[in-house]
C-alpha atoms as a PDB file:
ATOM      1  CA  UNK A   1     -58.440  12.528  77.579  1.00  0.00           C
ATOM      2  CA  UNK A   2     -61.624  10.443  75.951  1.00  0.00           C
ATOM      3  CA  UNK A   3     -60.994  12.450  72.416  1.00  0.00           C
ATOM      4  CA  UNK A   4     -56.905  10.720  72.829  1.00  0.00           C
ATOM      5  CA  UNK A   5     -58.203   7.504  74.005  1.00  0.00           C
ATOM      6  CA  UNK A   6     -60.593   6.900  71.182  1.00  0.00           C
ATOM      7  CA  UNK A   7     -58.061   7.941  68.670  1.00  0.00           C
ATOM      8  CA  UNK A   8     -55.382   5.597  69.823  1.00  0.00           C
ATOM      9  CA  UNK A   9     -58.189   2.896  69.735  1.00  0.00           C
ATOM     10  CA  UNK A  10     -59.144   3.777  66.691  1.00  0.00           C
ATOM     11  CA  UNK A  11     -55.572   3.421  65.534  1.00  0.00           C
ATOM     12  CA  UNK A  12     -55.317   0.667  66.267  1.00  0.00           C
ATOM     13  CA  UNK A  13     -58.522  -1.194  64.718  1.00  0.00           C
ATOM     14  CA  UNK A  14     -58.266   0.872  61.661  1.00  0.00           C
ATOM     15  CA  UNK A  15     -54.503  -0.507  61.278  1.00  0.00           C
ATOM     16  CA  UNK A  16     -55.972  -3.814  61.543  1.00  0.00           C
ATOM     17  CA  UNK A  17     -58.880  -3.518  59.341  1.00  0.00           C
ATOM     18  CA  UNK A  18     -57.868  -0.537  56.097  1.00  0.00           C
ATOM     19  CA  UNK A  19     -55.228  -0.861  53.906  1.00  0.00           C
ATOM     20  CA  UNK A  20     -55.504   2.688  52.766  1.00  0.00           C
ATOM     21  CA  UNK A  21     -58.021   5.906  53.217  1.00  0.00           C
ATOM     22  CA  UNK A  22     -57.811   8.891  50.519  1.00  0.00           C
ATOM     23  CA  UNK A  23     -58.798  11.901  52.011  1.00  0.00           C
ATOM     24  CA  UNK A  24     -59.815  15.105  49.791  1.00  0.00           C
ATOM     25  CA  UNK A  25     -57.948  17.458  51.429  1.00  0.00           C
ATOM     26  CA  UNK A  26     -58.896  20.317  48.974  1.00  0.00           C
ATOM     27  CA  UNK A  27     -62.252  20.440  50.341  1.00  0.00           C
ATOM     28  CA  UNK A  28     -61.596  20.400  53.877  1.00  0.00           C
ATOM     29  CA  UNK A  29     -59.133  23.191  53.317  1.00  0.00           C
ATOM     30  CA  UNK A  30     -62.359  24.996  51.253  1.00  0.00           C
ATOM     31  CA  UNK A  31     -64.541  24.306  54.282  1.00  0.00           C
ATOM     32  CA  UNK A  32     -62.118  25.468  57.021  1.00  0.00           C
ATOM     33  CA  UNK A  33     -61.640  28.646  54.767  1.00  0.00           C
ATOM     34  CA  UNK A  34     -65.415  29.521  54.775  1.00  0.00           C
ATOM     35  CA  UNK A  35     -65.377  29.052  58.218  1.00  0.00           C
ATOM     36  CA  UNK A  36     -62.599  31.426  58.497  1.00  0.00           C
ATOM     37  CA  UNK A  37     -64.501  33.655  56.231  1.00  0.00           C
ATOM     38  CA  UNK A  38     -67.941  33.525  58.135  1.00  0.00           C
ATOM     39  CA  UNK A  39     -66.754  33.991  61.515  1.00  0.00           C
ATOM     40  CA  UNK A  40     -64.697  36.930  60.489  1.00  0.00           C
ATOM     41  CA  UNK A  41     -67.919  38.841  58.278  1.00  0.00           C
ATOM     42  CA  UNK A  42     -71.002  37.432  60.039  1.00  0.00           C
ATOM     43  CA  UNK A  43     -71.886  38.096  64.379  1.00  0.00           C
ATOM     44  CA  UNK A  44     -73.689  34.670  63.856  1.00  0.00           C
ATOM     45  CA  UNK A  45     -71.361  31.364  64.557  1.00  0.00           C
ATOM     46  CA  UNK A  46     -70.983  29.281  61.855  1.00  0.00           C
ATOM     47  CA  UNK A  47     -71.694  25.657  62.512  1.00  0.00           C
ATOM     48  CA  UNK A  48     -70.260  23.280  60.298  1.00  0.00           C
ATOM     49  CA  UNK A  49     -72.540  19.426  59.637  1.00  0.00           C
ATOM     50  CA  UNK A  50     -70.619  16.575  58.250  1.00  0.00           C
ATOM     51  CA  UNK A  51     -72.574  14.161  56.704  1.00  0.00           C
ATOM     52  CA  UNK A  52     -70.750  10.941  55.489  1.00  0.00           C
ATOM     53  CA  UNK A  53     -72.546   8.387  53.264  1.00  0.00           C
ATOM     54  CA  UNK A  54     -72.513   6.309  56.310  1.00  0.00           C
ATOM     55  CA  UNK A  55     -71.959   2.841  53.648  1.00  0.00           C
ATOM     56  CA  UNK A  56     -70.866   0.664  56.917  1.00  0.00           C
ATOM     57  CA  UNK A  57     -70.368   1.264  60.361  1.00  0.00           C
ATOM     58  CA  UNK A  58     -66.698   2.810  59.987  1.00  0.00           C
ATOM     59  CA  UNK A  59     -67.696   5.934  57.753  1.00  0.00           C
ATOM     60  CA  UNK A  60     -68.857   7.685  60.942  1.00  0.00           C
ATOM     61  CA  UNK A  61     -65.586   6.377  63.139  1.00  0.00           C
ATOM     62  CA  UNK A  62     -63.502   7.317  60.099  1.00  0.00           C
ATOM     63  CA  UNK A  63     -64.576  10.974  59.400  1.00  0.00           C
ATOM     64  CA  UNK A  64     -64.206  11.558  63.196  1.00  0.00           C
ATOM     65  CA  UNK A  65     -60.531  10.057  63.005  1.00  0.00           C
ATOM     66  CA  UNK A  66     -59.243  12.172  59.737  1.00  0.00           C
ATOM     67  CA  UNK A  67     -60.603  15.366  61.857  1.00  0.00           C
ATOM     68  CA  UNK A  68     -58.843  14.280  65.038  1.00  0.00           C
ATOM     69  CA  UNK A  69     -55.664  12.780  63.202  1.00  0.00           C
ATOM     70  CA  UNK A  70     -55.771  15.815  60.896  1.00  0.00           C
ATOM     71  CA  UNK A  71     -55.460  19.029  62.790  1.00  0.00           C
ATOM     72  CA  UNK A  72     -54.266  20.967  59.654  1.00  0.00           C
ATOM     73  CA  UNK A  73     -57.233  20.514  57.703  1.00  0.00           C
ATOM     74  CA  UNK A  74     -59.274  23.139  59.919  1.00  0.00           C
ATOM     75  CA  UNK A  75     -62.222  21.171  60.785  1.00  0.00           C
ATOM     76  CA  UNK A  76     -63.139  20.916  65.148  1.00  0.00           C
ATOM     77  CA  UNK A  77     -63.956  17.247  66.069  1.00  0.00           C
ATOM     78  CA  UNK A  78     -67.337  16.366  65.177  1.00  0.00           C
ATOM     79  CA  UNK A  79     -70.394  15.637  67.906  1.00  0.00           C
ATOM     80  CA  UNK A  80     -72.188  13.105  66.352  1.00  0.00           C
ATOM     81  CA  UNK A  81     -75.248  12.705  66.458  1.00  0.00           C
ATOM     82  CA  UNK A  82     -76.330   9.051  66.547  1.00  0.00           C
ATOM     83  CA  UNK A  83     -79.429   7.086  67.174  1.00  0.00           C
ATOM     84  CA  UNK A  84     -80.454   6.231  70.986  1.00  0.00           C
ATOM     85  CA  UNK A  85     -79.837   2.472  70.494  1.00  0.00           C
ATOM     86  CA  UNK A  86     -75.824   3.342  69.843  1.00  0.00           C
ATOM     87  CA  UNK A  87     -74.870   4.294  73.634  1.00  0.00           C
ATOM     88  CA  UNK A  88     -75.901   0.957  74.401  1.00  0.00           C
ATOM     89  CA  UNK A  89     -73.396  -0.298  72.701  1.00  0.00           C
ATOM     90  CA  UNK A  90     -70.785  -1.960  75.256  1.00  0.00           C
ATOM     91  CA  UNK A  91     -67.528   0.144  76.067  1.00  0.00           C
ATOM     92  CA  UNK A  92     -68.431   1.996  72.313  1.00  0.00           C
ATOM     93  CA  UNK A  93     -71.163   4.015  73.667  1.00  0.00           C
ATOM     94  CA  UNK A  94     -69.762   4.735  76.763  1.00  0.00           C
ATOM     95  CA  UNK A  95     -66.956   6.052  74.858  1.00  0.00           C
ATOM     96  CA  UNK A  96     -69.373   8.561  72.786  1.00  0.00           C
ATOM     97  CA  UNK A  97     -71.173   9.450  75.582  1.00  0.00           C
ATOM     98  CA  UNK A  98     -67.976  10.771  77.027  1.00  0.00           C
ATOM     99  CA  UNK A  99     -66.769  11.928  73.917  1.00  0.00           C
ATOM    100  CA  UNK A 100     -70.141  14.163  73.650  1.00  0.00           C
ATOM    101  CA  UNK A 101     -72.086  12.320  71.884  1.00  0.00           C
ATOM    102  CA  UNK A 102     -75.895  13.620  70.858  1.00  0.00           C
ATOM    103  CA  UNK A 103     -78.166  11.038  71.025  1.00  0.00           C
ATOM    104  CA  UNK A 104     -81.627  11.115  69.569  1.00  0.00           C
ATOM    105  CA  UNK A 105     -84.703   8.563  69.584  1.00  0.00           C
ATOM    106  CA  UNK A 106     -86.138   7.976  66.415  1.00  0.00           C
ATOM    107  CA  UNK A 107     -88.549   5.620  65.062  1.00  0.00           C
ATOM    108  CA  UNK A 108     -91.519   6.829  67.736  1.00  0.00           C
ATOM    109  CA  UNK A 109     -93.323   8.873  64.825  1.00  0.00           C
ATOM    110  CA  UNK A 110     -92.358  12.184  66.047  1.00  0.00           C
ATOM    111  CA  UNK A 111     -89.220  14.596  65.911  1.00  0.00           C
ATOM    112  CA  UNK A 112     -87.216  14.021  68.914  1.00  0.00           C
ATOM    113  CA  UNK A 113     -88.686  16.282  72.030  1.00  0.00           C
ATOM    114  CA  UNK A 114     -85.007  16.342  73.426  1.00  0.00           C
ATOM    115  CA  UNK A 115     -83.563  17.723  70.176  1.00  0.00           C
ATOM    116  CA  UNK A 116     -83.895  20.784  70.705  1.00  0.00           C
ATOM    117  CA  UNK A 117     -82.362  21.494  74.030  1.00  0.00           C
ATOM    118  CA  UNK A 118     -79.644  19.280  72.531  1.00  0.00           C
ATOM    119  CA  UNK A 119     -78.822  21.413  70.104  1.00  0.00           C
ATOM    120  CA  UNK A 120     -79.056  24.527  72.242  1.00  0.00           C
ATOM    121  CA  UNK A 121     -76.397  22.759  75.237  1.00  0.00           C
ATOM    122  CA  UNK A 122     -74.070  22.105  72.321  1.00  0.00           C
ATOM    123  CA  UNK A 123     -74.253  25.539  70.559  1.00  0.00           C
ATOM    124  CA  UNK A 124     -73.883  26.799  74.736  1.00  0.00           C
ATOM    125  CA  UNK A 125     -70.682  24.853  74.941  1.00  0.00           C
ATOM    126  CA  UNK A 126     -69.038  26.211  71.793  1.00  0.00           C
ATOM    127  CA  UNK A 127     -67.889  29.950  72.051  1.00  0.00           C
ATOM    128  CA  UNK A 128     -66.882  30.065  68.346  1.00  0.00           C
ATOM    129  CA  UNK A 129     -68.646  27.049  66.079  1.00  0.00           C
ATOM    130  CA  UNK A 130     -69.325  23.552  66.267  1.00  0.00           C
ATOM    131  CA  UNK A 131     -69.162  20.744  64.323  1.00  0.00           C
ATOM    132  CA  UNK A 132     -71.818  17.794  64.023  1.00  0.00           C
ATOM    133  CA  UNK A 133     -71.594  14.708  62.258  1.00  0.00           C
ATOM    134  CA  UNK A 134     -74.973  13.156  61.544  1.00  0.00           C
ATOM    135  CA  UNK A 135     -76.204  10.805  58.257  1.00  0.00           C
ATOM    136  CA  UNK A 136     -78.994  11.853  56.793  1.00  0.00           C
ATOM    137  CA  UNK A 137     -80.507   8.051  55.311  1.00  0.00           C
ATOM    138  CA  UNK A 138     -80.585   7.061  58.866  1.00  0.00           C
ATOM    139  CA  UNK A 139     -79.529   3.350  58.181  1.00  0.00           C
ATOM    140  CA  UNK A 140     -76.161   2.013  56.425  1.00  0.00           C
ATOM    141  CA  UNK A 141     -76.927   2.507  52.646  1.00  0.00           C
ATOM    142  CA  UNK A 142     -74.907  -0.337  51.363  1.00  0.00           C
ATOM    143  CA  UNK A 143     -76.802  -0.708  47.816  1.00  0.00           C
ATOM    144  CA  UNK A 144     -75.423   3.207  46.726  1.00  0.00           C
ATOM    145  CA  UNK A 145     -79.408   4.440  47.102  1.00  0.00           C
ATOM    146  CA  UNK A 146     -79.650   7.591  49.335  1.00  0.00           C
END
């Protein structure tokens, strides 16, 4: 019920706040046919990672949306991964945490020690692939550098 509640939230603010989002449907029917293709040839899962330019806040909240308002386009709901100060976020990171959030601390001068057993719970949870949403630059890249 946390997946419905977010996306009737998110409804709702995007109505307020986007005139109009262009989605490239031809690739997310390429991706959801080489996922169709690897779990039917390989033993191994195939996990898919989206990883949106992450420009402003809404990138992440948008890509998550177009997979949850989007069923046809093949691709599962992302996890996404997000940096340890966004569940503190009021009502917002409570929502992620329910929603399954990953978490990870960065910024400590180390990888993450959590990550991995992380990773493993979420692969666990998922009998046939999983998708993660994570941005790469770490911070909003506003000025187009990556």
């Amino acid at each position: 019920y946390i997946i419905r509640l977010l996306g009737w939230f998110l409804l709702k603010v995007f109505a307020r706040v986007i005139t109009e989002v262009t989605v490239d449907m031809d690739s997310f029917v390429l991706l959801a046919r080489e996922k169709e293709r690897a779990l039917s040839t390989h033993c191994e899962r195939p996990h898919v990672v989206l990883i949106p330019t992450h420009r402003s806040f809404f990138d992440f909240l948008l890509l998550s949306f177009v997979c949850f308002a989007l069923p046809e386009i093949g691709v599962d709901i992302p996890h996404i991964a997000a940096i340890d100060e966004f569940s503190r976020i009021p009502i917002l990171g409570y929502l992620a945490k329910a929603a399954q959030a990953i978490f990870l601390k960065r910024g400590i001068g180390k990888a993450d020690p959590d990550l991995s057993a992380k990773l493993i719970e979420l692969k666990q949870h998922h009998t046939d692939t999983a998708t993660i949403e994570v941005f790469i630059e770490g911070k909003r890249s506003r000025d187009r550098r990556f």
